[in-house]
N, C-alpha and C. Protein backbone atom coordinates (compact mmCIF):
# COMPACT_ATOMS: atom_id res chain seq x y z
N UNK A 1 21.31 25.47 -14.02
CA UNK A 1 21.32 24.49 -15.11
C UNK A 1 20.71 25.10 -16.37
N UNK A 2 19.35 25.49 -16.39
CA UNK A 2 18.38 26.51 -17.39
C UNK A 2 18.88 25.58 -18.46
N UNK A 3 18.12 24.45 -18.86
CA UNK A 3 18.63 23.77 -19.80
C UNK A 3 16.99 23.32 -20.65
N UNK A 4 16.79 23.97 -22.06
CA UNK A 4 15.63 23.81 -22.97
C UNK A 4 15.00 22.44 -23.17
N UNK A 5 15.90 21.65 -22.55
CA UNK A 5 15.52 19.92 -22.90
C UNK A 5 14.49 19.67 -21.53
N UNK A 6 14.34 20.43 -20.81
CA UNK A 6 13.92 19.49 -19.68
C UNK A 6 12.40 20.31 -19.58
N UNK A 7 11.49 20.40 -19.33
CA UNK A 7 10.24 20.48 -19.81
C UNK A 7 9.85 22.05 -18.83
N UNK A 8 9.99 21.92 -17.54
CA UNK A 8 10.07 23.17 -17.25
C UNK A 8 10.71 23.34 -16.08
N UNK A 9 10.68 24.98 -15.86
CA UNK A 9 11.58 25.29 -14.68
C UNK A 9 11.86 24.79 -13.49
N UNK A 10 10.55 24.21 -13.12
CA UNK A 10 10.35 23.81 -11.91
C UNK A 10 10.86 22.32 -11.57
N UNK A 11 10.72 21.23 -12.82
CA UNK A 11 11.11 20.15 -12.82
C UNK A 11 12.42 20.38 -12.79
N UNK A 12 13.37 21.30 -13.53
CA UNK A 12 14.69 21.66 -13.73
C UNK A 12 15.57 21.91 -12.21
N UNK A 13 14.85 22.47 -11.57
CA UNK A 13 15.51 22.99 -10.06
C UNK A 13 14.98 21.56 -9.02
N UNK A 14 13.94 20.69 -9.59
CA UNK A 14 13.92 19.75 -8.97
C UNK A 14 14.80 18.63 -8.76
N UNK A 15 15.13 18.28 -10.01
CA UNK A 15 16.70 17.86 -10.62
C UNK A 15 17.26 18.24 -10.05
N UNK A 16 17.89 19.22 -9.57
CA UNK A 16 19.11 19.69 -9.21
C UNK A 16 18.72 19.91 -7.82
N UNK A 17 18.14 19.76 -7.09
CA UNK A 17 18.24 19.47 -5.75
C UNK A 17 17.94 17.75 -5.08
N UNK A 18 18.47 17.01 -5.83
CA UNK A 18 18.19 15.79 -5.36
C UNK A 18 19.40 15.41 -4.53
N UNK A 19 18.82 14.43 -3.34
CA UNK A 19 19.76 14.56 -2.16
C UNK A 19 19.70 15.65 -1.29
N UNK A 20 18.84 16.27 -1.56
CA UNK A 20 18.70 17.82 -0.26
C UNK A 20 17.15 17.36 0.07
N UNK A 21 16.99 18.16 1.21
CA UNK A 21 15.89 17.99 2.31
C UNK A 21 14.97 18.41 1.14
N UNK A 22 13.36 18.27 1.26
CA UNK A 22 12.26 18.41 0.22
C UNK A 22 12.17 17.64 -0.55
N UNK A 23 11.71 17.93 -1.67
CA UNK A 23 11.09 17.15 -2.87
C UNK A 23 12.42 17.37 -4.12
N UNK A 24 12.59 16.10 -4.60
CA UNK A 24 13.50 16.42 -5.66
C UNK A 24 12.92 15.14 -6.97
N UNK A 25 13.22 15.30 -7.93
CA UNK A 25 13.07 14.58 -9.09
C UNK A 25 14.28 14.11 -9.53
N UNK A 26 14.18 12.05 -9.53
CA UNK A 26 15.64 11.89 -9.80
C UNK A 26 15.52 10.79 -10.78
N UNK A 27 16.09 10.88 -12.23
CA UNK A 27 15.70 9.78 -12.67
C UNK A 27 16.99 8.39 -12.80
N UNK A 28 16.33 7.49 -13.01
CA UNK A 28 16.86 6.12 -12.25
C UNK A 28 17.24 5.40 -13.79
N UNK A 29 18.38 5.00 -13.81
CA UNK A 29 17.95 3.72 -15.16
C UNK A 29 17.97 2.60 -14.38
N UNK A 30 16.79 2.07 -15.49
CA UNK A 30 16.54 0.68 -14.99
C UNK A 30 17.60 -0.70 -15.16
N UNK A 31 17.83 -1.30 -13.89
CA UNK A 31 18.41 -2.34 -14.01
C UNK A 31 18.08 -3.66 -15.16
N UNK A 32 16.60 -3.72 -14.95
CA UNK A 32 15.55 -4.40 -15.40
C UNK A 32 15.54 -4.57 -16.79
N UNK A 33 14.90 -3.36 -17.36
CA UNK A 33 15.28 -3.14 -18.77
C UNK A 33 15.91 -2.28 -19.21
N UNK A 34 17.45 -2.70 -20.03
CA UNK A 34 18.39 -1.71 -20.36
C UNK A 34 17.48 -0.72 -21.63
N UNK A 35 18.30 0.58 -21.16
CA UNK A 35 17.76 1.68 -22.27
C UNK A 35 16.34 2.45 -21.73
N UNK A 36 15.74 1.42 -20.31
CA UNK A 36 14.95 2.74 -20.06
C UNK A 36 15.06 3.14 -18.23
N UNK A 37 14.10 4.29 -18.20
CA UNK A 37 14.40 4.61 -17.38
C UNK A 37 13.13 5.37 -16.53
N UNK A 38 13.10 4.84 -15.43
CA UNK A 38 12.09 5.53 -14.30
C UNK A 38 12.62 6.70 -13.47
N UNK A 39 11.40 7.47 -13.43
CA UNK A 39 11.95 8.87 -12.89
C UNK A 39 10.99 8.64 -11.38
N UNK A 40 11.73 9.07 -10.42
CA UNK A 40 11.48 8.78 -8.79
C UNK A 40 11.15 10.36 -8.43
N UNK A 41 9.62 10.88 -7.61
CA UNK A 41 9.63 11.62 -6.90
C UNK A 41 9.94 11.56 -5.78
N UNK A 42 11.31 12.27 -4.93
CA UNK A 42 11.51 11.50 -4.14
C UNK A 42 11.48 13.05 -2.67
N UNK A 43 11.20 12.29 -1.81
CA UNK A 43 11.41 13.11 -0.79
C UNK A 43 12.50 12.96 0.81
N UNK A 44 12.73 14.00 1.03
CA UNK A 44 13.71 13.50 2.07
C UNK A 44 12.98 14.29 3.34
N UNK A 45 13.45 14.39 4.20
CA UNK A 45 13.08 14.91 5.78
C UNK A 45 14.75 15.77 6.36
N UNK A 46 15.81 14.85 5.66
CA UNK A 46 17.32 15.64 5.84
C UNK A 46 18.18 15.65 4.63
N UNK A 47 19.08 16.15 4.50
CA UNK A 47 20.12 16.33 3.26
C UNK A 47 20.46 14.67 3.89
N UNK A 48 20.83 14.34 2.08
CA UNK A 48 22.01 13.02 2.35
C UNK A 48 23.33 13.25 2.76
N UNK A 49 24.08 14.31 2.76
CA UNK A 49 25.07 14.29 3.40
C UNK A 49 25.17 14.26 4.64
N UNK A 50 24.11 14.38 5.13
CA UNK A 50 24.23 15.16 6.85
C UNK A 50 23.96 13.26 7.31
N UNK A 51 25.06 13.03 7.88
CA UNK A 51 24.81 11.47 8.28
C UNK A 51 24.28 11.74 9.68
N UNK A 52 23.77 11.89 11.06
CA UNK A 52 23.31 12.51 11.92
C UNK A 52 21.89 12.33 12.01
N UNK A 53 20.77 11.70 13.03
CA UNK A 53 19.38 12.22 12.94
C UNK A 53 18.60 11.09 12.00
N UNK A 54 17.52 10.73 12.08
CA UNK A 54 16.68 9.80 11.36
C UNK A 54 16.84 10.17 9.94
N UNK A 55 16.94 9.31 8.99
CA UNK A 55 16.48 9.45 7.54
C UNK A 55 15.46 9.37 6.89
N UNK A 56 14.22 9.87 6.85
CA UNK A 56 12.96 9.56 5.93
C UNK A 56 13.08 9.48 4.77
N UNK A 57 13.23 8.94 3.94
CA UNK A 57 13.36 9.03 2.37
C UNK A 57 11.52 7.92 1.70
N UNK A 58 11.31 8.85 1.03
CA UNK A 58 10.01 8.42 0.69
C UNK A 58 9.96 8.85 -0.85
N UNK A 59 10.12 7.54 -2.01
CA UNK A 59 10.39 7.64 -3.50
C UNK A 59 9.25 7.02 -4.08
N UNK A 60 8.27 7.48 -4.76
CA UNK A 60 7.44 7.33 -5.89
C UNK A 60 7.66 7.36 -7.42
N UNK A 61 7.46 6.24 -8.10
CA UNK A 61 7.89 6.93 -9.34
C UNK A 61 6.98 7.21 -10.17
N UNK A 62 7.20 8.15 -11.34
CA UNK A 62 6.22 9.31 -11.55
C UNK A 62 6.05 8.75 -13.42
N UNK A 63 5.34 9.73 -13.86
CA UNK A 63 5.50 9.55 -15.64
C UNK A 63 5.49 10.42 -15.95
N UNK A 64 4.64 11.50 -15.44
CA UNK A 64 4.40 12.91 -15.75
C UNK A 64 5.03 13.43 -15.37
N UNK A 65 5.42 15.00 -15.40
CA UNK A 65 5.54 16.06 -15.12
C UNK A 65 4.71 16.19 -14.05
N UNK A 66 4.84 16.39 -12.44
CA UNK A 66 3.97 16.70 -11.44
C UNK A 66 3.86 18.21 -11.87
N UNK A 67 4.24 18.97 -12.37
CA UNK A 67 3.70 20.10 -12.31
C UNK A 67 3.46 20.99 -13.96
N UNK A 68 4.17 20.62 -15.07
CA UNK A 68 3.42 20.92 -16.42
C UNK A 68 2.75 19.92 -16.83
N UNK A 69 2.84 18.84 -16.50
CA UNK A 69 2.01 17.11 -17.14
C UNK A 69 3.14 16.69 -18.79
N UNK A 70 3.90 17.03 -18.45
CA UNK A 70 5.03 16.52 -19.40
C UNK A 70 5.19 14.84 -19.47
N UNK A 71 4.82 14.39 -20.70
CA UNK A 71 5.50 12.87 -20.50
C UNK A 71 6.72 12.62 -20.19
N UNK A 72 7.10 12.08 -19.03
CA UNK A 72 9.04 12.22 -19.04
C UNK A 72 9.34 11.35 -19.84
N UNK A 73 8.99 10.61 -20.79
CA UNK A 73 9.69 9.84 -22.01
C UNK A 73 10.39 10.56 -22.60
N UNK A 74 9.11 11.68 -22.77
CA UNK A 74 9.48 12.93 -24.02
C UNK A 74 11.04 12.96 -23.72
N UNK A 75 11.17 14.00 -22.70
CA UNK A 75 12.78 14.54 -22.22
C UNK A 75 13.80 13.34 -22.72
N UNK A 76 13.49 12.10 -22.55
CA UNK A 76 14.53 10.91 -22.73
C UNK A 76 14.81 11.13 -24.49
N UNK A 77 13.92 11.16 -24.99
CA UNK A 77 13.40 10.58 -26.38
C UNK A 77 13.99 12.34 -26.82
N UNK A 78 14.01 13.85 -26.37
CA UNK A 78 15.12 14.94 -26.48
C UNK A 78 16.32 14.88 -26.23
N UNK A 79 16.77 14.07 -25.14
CA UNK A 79 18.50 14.18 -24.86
C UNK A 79 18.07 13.26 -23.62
N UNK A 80 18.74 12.18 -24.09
CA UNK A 80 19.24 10.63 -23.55
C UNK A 80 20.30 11.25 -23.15
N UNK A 81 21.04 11.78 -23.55
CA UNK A 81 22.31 11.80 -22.57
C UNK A 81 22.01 12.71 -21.47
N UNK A 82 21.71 13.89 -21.46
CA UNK A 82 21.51 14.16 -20.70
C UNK A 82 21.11 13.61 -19.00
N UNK A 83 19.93 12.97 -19.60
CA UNK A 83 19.15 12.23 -18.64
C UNK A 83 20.16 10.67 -17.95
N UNK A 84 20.49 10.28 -19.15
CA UNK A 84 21.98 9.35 -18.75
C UNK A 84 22.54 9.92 -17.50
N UNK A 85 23.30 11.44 -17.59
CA UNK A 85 24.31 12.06 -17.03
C UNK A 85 24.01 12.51 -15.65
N UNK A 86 22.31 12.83 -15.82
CA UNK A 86 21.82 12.64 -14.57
C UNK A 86 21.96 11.94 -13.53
N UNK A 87 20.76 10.52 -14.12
CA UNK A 87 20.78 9.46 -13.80
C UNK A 87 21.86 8.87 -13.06
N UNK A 88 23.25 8.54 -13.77
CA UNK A 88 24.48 8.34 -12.86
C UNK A 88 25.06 9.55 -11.96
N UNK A 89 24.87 10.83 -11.92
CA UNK A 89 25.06 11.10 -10.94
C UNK A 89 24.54 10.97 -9.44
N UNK A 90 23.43 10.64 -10.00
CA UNK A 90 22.34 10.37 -8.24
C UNK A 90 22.13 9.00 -8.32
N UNK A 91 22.17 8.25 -8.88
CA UNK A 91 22.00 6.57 -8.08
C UNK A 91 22.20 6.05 -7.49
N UNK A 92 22.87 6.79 -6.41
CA UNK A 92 23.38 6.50 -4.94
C UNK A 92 22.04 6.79 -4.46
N UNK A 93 21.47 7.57 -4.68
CA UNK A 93 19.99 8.41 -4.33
C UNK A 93 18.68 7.18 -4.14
N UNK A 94 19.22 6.23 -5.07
CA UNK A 94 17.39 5.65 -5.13
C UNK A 94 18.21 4.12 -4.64
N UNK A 95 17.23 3.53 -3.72
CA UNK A 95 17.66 1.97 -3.33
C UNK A 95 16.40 1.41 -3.85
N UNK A 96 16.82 0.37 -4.25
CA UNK A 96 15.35 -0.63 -5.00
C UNK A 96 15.15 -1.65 -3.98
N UNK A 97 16.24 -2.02 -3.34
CA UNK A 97 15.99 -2.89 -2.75
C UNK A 97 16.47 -2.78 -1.14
C-alpha cells in the first residue's frame, strides 16, 4: 500500500491485514453519526475466510495510533476517502451487534 496519509508503517500493514489471523486495524463508519468514524483494534485467532474451527474475534476501538500515538481523526481529516474506501471494504469485518 506505502501510502503518506496513514501515519505509519506499522498501522499501514495493519490495515491491510484485516480479516487475517492477528491483530489488524479496521476502521468502521459509524451508523450512528454520519461522517464519522471509529477505528476497531481488532483481533482474530483464524483468517475470516477459513469457515472451519472456532472463531475468536475480539474488537476494541481505539483513537490513537497503538503504536506512533497518532490521533486517527488526523488520517480522516488527510484523506476521507481514503479511509471511506477502507472502511467499505471491511465492514463485513466489524458486527456491532
Amino acid at each position: 500500500m506505502s501510502n503518506k496519509n496513514i501515519c505509519c508503517e506499522i498501522l499501514e500493514s495493519k490495515i491491510e491485514t484485516a480479516g487475517k489471523r492477528g491483530l489488524a486495524v479496521i476502521p468502521f463508519k459509524s451508523p450512528y453519526k454520519p461522517f464519522n468514524y471509529i477505528f476497531f483494534l481488532q483481533s482474530r485467532n483464524i483468517d475470516e475466510e477459513n469457515k472451519t474451527g472456532i472463531h475468536t474475534v475480539i474488537d476494541i476501538a481505539i483513537k490513537y495510533c497503538p503504536w506512533c500515538g497518532t490521533n486517527l481523526s488526523t488520517l480522516i481529516e488527510i484523506d476521507e476517502k481514503l479511509i471511506e474506501s477502507i472502511a467499505f471494504r471491511n465492514k463485513h469485518l466489524i458486527k456491532l451487534f
